[in-house]
N, C-alpha and C. Protein backbone atom coordinates (compact mmCIF):
# COMPACT_ATOMS: atom_id res chain seq x y z
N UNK A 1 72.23 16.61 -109.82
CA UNK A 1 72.42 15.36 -110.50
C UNK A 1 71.84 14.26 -109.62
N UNK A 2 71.24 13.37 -109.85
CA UNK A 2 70.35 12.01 -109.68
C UNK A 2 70.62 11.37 -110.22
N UNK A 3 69.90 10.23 -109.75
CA UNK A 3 70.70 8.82 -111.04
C UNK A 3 68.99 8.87 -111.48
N UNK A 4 69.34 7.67 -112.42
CA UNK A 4 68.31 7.14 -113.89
C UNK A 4 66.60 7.18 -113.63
N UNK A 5 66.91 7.03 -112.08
CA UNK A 5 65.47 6.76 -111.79
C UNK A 5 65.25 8.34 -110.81
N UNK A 6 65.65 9.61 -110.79
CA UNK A 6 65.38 9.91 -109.90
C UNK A 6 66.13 9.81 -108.69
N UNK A 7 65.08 10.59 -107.55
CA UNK A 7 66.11 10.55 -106.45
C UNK A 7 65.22 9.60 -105.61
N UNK A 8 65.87 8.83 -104.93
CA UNK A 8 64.48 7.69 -104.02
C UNK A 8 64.59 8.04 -102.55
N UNK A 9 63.71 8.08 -101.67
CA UNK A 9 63.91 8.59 -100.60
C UNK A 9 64.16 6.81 -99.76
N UNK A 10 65.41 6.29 -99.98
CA UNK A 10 65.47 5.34 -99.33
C UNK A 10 66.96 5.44 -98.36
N UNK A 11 66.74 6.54 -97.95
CA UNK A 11 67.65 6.80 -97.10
C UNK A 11 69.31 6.51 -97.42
N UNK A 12 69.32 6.41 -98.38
CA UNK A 12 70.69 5.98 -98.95
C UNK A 12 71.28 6.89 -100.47
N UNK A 13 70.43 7.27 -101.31
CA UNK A 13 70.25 8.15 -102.62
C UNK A 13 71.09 9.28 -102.02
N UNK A 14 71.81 10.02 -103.31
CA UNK A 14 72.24 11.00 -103.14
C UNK A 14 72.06 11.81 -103.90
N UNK A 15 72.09 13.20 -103.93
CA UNK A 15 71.90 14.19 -104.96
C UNK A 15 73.26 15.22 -104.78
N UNK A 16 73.53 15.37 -105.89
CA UNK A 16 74.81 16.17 -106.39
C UNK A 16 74.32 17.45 -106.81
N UNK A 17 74.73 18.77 -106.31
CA UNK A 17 74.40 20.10 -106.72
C UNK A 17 75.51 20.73 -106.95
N UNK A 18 74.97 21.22 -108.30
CA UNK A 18 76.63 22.05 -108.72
C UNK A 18 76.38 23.64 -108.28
N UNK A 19 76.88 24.37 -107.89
CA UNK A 19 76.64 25.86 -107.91
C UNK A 19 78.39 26.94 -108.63
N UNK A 20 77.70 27.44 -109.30
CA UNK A 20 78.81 28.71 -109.80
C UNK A 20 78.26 29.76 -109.26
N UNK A 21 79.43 30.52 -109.82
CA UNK A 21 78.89 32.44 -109.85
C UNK A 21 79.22 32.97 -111.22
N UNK A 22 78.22 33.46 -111.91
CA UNK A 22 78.20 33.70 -112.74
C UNK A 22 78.67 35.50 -113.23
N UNK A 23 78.46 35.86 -114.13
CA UNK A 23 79.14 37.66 -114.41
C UNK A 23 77.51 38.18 -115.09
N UNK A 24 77.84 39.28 -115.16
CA UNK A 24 76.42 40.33 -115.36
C UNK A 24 76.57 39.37 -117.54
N UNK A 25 77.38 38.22 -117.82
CA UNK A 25 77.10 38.38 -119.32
C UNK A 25 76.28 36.70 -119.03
N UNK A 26 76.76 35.89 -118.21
CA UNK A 26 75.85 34.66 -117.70
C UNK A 26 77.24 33.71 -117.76
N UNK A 27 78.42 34.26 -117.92
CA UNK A 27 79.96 33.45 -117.88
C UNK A 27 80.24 33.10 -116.38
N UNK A 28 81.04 31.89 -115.74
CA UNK A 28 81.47 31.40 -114.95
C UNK A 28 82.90 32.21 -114.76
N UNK A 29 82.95 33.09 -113.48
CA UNK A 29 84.23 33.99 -112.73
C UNK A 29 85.23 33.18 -112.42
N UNK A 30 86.06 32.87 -113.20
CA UNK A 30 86.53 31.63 -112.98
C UNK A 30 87.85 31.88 -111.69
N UNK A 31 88.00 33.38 -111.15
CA UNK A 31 88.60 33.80 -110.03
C UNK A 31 87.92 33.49 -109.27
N UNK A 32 86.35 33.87 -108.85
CA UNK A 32 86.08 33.92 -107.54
C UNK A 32 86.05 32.59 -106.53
N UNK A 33 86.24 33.24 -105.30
CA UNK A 33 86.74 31.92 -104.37
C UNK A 33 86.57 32.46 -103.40
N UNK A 34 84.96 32.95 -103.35
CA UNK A 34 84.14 33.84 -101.83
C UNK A 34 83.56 32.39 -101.07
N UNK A 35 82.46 33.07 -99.91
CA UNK A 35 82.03 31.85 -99.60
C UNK A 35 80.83 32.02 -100.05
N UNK A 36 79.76 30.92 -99.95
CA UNK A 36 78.38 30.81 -100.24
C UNK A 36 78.14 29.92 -99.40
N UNK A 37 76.97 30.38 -98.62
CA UNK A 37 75.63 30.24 -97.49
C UNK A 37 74.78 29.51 -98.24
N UNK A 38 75.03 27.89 -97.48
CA UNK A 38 73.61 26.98 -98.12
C UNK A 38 72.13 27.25 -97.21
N UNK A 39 70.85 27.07 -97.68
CA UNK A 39 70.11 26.43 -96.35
C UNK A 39 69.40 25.48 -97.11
N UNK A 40 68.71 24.57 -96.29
CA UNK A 40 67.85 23.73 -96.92
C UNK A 40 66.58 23.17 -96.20
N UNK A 41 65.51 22.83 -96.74
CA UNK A 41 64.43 22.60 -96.24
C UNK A 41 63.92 20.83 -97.21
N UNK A 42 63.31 19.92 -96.31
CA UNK A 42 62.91 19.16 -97.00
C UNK A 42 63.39 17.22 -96.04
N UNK A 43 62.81 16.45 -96.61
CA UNK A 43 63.21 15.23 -96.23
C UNK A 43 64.45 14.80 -96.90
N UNK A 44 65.90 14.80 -95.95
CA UNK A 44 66.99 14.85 -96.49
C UNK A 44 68.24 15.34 -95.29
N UNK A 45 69.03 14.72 -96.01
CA UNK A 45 70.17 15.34 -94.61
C UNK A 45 71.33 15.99 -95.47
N UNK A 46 72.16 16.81 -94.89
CA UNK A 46 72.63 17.89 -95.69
C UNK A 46 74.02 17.18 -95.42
N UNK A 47 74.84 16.81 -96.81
CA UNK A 47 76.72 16.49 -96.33
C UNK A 47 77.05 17.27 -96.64
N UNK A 48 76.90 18.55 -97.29
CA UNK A 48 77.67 19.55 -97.47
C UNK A 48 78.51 19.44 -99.19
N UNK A 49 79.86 20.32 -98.89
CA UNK A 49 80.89 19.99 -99.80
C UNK A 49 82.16 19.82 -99.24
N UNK A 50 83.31 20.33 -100.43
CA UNK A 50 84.68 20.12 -99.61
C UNK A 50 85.18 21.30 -100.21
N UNK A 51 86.11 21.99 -99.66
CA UNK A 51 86.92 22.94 -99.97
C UNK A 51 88.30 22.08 -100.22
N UNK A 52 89.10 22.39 -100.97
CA UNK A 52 90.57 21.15 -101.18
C UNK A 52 91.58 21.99 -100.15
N UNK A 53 91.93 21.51 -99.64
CA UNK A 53 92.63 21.59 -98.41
C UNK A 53 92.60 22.51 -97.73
N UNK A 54 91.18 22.70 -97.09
CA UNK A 54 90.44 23.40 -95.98
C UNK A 54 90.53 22.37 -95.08
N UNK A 55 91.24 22.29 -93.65
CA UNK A 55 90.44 21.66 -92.40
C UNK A 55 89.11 22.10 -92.52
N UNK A 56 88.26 20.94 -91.43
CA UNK A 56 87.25 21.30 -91.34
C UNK A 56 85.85 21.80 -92.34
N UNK A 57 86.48 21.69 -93.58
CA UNK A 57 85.03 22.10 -94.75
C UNK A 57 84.47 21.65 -94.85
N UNK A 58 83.66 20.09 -94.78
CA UNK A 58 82.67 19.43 -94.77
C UNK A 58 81.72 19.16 -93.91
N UNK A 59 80.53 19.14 -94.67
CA UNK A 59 78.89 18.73 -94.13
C UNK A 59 79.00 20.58 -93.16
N UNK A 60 79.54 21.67 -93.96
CA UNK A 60 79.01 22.75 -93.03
C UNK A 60 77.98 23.36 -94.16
N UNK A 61 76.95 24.29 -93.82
CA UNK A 61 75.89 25.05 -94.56
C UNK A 61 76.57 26.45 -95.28
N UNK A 62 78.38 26.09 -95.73
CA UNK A 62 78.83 27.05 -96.27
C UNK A 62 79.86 26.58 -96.88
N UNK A 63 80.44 27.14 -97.88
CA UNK A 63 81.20 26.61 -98.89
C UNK A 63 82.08 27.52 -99.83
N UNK A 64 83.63 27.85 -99.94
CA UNK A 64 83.52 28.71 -100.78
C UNK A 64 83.71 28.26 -101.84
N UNK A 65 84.01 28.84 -103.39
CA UNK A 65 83.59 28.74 -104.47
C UNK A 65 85.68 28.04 -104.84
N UNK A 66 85.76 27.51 -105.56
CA UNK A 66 86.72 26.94 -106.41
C UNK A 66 86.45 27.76 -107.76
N UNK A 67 87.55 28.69 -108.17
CA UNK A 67 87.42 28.58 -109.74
C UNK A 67 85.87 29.39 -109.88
N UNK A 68 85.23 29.79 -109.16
CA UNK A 68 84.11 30.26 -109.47
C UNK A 68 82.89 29.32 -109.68
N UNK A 69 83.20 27.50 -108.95
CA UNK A 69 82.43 27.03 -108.61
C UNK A 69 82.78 25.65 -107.65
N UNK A 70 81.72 24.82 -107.06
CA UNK A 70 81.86 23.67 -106.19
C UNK A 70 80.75 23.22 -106.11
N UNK A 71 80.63 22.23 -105.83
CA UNK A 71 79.30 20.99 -105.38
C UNK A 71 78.65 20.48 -104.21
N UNK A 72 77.81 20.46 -103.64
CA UNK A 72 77.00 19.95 -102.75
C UNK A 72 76.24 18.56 -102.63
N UNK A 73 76.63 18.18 -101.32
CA UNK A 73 75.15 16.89 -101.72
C UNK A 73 74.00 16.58 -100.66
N UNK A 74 73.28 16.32 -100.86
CA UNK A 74 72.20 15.83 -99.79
C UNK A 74 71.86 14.54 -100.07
N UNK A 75 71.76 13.97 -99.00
CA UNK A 75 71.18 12.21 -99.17
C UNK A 75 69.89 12.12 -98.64
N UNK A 76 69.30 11.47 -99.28
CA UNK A 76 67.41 10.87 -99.07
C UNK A 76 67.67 10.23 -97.26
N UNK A 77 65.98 10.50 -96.97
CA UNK A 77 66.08 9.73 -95.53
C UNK A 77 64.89 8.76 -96.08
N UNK A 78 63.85 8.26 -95.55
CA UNK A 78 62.91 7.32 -95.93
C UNK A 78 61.72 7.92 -95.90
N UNK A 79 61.81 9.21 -96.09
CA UNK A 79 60.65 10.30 -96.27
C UNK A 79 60.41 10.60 -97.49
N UNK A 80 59.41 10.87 -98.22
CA UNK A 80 59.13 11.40 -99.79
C UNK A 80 58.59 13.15 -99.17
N UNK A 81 59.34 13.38 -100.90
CA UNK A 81 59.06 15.18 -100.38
C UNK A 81 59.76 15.65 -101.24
N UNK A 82 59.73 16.80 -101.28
CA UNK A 82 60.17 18.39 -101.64
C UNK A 82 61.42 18.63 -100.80
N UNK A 83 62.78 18.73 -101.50
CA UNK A 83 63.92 19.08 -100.77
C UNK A 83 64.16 20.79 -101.53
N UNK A 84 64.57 21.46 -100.97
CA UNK A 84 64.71 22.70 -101.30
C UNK A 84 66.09 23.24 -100.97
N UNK A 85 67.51 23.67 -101.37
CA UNK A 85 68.41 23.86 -101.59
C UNK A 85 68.60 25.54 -102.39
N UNK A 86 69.01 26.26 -101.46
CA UNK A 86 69.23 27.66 -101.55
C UNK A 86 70.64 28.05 -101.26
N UNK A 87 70.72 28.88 -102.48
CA UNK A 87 72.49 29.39 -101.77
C UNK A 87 72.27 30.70 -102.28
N UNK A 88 73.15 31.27 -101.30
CA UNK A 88 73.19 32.94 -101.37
C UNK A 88 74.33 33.42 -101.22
N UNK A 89 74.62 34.72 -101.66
CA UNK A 89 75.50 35.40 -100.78
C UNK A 89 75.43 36.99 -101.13
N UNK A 90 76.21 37.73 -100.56
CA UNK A 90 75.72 39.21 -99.88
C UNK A 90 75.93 39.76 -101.46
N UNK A 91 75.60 40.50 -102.00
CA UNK A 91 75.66 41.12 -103.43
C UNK A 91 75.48 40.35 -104.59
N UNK A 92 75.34 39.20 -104.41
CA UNK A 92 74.86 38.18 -105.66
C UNK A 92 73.19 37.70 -105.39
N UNK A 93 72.60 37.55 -106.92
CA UNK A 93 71.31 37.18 -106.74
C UNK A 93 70.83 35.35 -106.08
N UNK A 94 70.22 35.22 -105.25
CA UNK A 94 70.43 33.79 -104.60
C UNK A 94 70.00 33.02 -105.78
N UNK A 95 70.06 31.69 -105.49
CA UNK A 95 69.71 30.56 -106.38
C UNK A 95 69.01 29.60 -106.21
N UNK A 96 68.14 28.89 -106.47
CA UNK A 96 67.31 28.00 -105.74
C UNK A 96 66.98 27.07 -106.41
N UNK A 97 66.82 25.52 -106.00
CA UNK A 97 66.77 24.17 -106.79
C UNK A 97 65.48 23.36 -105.63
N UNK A 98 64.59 22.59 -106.45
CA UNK A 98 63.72 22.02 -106.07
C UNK A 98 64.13 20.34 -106.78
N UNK A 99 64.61 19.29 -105.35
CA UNK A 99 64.49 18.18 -105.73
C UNK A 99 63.17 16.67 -105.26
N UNK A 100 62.84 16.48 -106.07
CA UNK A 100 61.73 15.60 -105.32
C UNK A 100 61.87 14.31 -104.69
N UNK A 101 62.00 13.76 -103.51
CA UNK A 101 62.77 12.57 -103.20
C UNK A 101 61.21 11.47 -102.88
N UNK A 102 61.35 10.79 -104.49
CA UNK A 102 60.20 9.50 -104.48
C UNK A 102 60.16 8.52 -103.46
N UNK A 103 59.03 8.34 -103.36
CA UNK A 103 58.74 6.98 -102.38
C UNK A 103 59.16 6.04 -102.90
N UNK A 104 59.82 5.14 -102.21
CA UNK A 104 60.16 3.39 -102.45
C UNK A 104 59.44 2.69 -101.86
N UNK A 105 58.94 1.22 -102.31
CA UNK A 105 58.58 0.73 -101.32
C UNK A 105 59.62 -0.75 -100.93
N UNK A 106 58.56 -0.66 -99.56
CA UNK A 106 59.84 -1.62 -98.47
C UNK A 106 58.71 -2.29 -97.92
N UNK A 107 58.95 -2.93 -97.03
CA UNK A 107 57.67 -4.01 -95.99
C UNK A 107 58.73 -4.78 -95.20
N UNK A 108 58.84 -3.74 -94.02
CA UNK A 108 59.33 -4.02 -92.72
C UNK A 108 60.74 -3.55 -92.85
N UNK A 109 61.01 -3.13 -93.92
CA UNK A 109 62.86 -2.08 -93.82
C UNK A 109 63.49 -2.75 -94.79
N UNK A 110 62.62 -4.17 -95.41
CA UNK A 110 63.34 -4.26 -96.87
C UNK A 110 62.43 -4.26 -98.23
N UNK A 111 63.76 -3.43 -99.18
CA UNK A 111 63.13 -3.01 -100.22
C UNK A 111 63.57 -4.72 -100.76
N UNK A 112 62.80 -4.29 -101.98
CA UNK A 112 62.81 -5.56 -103.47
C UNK A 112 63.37 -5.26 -104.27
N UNK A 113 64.28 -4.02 -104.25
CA UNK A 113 65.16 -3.63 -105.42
C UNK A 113 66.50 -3.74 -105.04
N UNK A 114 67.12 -3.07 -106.02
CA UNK A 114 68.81 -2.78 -105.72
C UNK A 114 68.89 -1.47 -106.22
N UNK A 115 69.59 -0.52 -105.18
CA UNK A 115 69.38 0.60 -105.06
C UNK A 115 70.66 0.77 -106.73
N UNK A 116 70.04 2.09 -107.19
CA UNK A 116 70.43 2.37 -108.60
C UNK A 116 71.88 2.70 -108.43
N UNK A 117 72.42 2.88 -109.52
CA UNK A 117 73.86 3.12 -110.08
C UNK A 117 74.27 4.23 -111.45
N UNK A 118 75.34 4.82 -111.52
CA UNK A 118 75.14 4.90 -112.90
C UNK A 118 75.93 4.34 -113.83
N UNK A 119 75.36 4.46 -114.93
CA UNK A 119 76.03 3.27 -115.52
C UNK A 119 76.89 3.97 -116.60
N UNK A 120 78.09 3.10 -116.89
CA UNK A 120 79.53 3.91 -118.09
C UNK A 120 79.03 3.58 -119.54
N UNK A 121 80.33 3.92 -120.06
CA UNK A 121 79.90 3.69 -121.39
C UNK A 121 79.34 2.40 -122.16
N UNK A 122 78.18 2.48 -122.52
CA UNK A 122 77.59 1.17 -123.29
C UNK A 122 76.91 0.35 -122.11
N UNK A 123 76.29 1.18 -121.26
CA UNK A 123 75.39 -0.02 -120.76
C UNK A 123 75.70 -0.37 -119.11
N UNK A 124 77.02 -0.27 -119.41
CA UNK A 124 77.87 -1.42 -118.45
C UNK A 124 78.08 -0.74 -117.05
């Protein structure tokens, strides 16, 4: 998930990744609660997720599953690029997401915009 415009590499953007585990019919296991092994490649810094009342679960490159799923995020640095987001684990087929983090422009560290939002019902 991105907002309206995309993801902007202005060092501040975030991207939201959902991951499940799915069954041999393409249904969400709504038991499993293994872990899953992130890695990632790309201009971007990795926060991780949260496990609900795990010490210690956040911003690590592992995560286990809630319900047979949980979320990830990575935030833009001021680099444009190819972020790449992989999760695996030992007997399941891995998964892989390609996000593109656009150039903004700035002149001298300030932009001319206001970094995006999303917006509720009707506009607002």
């Amino acid at each position: 998930m991105v907002g309206p415009r995309g993801f902007e590499a202005d060092g501040q953007d975030v991207a939201l990744i959902d991951v499940e585990v799915l069954d041999a019919k393409g249904q969400r296991c709504p038991t499993d609660d293994a872990r899953i092994d992130f890695a990632f490649t790309g201009p971007a810094v990795w926060r991780g997720g949260y496990n609900s009342g795990k010490t210690d679960s956040t911003n690590n490159l592992y995560l286990n599953t809630e319900c047979g799923i949980n979320r990830v995020a990575v935030r833009s640095t001021i680099s444009a690029g190819t972020i790449t987001v992989t999760a695996s684990r030992s007997g399941l087929k891995s998964a892989q997401i390609k996000i593109v983090a656009m150039p903004v422009k700035s002149v001298d560290g300030l932009a001319s915009f206001i970094p995006q939002h999303l917006r509720g019902p009707a506009g607002k």
